[in-house]
Protein backbone atom coordinates (compact mmCIF):
# COMPACT_ATOMS: atom_id res chain seq x y z
CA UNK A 1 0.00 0.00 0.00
CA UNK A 2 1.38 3.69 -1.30
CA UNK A 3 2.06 6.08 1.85
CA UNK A 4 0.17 9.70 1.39
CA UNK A 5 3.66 10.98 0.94
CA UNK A 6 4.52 8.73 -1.94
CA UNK A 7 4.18 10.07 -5.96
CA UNK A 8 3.79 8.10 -9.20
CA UNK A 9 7.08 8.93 -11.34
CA UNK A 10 4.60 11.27 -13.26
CA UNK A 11 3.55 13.31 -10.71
CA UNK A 12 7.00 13.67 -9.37
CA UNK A 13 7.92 15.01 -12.83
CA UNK A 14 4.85 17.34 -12.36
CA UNK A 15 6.21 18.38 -9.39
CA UNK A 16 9.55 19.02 -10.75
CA UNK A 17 7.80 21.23 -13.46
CA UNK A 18 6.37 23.44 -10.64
CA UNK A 19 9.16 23.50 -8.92
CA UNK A 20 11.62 24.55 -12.08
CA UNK A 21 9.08 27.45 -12.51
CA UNK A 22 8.75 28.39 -9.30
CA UNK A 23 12.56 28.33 -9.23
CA UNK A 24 13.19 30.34 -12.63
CA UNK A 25 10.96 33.20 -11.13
CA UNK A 26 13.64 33.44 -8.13
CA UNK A 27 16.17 33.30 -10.77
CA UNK A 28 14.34 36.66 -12.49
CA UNK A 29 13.85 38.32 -9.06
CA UNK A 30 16.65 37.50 -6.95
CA UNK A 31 19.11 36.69 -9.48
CA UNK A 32 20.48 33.62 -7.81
CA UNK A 33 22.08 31.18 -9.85
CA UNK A 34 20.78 27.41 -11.23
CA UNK A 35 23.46 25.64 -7.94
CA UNK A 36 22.27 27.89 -5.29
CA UNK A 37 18.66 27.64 -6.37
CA UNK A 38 18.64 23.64 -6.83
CA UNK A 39 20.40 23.71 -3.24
CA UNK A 40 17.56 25.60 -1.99
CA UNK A 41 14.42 23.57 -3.57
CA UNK A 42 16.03 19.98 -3.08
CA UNK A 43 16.99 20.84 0.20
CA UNK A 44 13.80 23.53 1.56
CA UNK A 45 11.01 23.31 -0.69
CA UNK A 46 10.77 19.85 -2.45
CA UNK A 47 9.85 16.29 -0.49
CA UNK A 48 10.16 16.07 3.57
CA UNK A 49 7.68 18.09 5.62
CA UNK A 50 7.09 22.28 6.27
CA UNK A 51 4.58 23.98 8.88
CA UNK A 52 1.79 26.09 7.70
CA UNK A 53 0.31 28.82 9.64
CA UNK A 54 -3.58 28.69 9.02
CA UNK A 55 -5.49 30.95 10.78
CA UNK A 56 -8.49 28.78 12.32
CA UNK A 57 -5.83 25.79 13.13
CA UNK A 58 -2.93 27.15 13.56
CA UNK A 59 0.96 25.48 12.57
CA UNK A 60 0.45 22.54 10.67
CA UNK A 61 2.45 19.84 9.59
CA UNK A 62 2.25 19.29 5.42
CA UNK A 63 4.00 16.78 3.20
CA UNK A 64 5.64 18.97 0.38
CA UNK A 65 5.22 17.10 -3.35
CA UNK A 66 8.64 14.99 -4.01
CA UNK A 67 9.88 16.10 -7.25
CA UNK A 68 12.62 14.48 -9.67
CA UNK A 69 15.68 16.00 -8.74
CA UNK A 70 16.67 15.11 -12.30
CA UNK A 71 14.09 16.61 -14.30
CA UNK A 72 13.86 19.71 -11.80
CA UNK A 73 17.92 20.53 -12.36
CA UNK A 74 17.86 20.04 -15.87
CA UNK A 75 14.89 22.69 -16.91
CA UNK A 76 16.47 25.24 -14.60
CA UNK A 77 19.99 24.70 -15.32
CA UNK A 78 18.87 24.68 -19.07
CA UNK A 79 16.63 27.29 -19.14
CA UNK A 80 18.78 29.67 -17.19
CA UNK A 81 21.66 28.95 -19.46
CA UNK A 82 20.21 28.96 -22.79
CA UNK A 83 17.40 32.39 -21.27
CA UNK A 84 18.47 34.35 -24.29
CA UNK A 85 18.02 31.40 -26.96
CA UNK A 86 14.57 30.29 -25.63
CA UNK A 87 13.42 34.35 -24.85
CA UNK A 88 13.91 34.11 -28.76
CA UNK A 89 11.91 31.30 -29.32
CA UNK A 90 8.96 32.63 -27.18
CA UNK A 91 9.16 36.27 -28.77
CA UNK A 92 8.70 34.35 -32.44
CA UNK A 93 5.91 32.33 -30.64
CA UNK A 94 4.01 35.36 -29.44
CA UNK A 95 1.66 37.17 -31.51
CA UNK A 96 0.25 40.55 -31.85
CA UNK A 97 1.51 42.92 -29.58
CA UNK A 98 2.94 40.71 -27.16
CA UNK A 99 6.57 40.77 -26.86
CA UNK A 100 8.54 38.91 -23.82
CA UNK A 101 9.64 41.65 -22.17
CA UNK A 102 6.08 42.34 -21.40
CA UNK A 103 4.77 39.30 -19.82
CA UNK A 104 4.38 38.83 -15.64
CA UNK A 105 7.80 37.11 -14.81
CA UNK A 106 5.89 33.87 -13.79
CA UNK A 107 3.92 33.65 -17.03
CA UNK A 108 7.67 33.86 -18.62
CA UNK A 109 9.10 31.45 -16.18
CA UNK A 110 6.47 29.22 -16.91
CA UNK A 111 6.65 30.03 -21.20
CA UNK A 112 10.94 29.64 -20.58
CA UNK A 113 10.52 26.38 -19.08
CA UNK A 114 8.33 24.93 -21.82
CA UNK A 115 10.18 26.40 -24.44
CA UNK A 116 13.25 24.49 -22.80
CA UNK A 117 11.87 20.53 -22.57
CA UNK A 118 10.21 21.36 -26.29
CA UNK A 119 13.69 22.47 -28.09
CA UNK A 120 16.14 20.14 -25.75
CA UNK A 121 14.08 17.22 -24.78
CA UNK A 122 12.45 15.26 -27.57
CA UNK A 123 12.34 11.97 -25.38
CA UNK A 124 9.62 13.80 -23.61
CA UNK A 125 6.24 14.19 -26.20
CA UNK A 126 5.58 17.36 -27.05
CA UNK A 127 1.85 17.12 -26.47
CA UNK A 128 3.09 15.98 -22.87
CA UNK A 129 5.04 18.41 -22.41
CA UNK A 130 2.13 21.21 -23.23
CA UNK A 131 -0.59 19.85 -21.37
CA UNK A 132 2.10 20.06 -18.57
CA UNK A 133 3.18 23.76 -18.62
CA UNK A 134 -0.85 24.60 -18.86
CA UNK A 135 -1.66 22.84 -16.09
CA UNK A 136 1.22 24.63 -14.41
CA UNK A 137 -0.44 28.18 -15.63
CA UNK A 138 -3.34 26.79 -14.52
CA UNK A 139 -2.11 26.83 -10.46
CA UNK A 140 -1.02 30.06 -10.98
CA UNK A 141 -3.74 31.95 -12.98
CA UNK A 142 -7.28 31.50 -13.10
CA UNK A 143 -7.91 33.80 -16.26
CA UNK A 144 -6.36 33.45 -19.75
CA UNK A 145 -2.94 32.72 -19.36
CA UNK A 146 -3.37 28.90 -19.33
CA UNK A 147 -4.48 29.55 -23.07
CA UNK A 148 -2.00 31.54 -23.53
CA UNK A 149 0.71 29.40 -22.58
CA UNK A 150 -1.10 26.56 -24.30
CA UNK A 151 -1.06 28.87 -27.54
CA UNK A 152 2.45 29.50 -27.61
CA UNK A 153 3.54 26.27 -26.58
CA UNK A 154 1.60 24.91 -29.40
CA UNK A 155 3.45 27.49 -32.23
CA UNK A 156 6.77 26.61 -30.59
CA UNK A 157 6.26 22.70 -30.72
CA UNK A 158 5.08 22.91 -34.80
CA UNK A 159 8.58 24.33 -35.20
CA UNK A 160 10.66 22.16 -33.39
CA UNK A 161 8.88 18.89 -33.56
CA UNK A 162 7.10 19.20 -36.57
CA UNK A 163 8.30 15.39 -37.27
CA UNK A 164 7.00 14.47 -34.23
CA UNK A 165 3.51 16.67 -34.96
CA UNK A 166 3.07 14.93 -38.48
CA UNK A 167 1.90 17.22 -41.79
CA UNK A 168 -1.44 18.06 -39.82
CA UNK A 169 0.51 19.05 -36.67
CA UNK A 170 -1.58 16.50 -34.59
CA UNK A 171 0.23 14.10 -32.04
């Protein structure tokens, strides 16, 4: 029988997802760098336990979601070192008047982070990795940005893995 605190190998790479987003948006704010970060989530903020502070119960005791370490430190180490590459490959993604420099630095953490498992990870589907990044947005925002991420992670993955899309640009 599974413990509460245990995770299916996909939702620890769900996890890690979160986690590499919530970690690229420290990046953009603090500046910190990909080792310090890691340290910090693998160590803090990933797996093991952390008290709460509710205010009709007071401290409580919650199991934080295990992530995979190994998924988790290769989006952030990849995003952050390839930023300018992948900033590139959201900018030709947007459309309109959108431009990178104008979205919410979690909406680009999250759009980065995509952009990085669709361009460098092929062993990972690209439909996967979509539905993924949305559902991320989707913790984070409850208005359009989920489409928006979908949208854009949708244009990027009919460039880079139009093989993988077929002609029609269906999985």
């Amino acid at each position: 029988m599974k413990s509460k605190n245990s995770r299916t190998p996909v939702q620890a790479r769900s996890a890690a997802r979160l986690a590499a987003v919530q970690a690229l948006y420290d990046a953009e704010i603090t500046g910190a760098n990909a080792d310090s970060l890691l340290k910090d989530f693998i160590d803090h903020r990933i797996g093991g336990r952390a008290l709460i502070n509710n205010e009709d119960e007071g401290e409580t005791e919650v199991d934080l979601a295990s992530a995979d370490p190994i998924l988790l430190a290769a989006v952030v180490r990849g995003a952050l070192e390839r930023a300018e590459q992948l900033d590139e490959v959201v900018a030709n993604a947007l459309t309109g008047d959108w431009h990178v420099e104008r979205l919410e630095s979690v909406l680009h953490a999250i759009l980065r982070a995509g952009a990085f498992e669709l361009t460098a990870m092929p062993e990972t589907p690209a439909r996967v990795v979509i539905s993924e990044y949305v559902d991320v947005a989707s913790a984070f925002y409850g208005g359009p940005e989920p489409g928006l991420v979908n949208a854009v992670l949708d244009r990027i993955a009919r460039v880079v893995r139009a093989a993988e899309l077929g002609a029609d640009g269906r999985a």
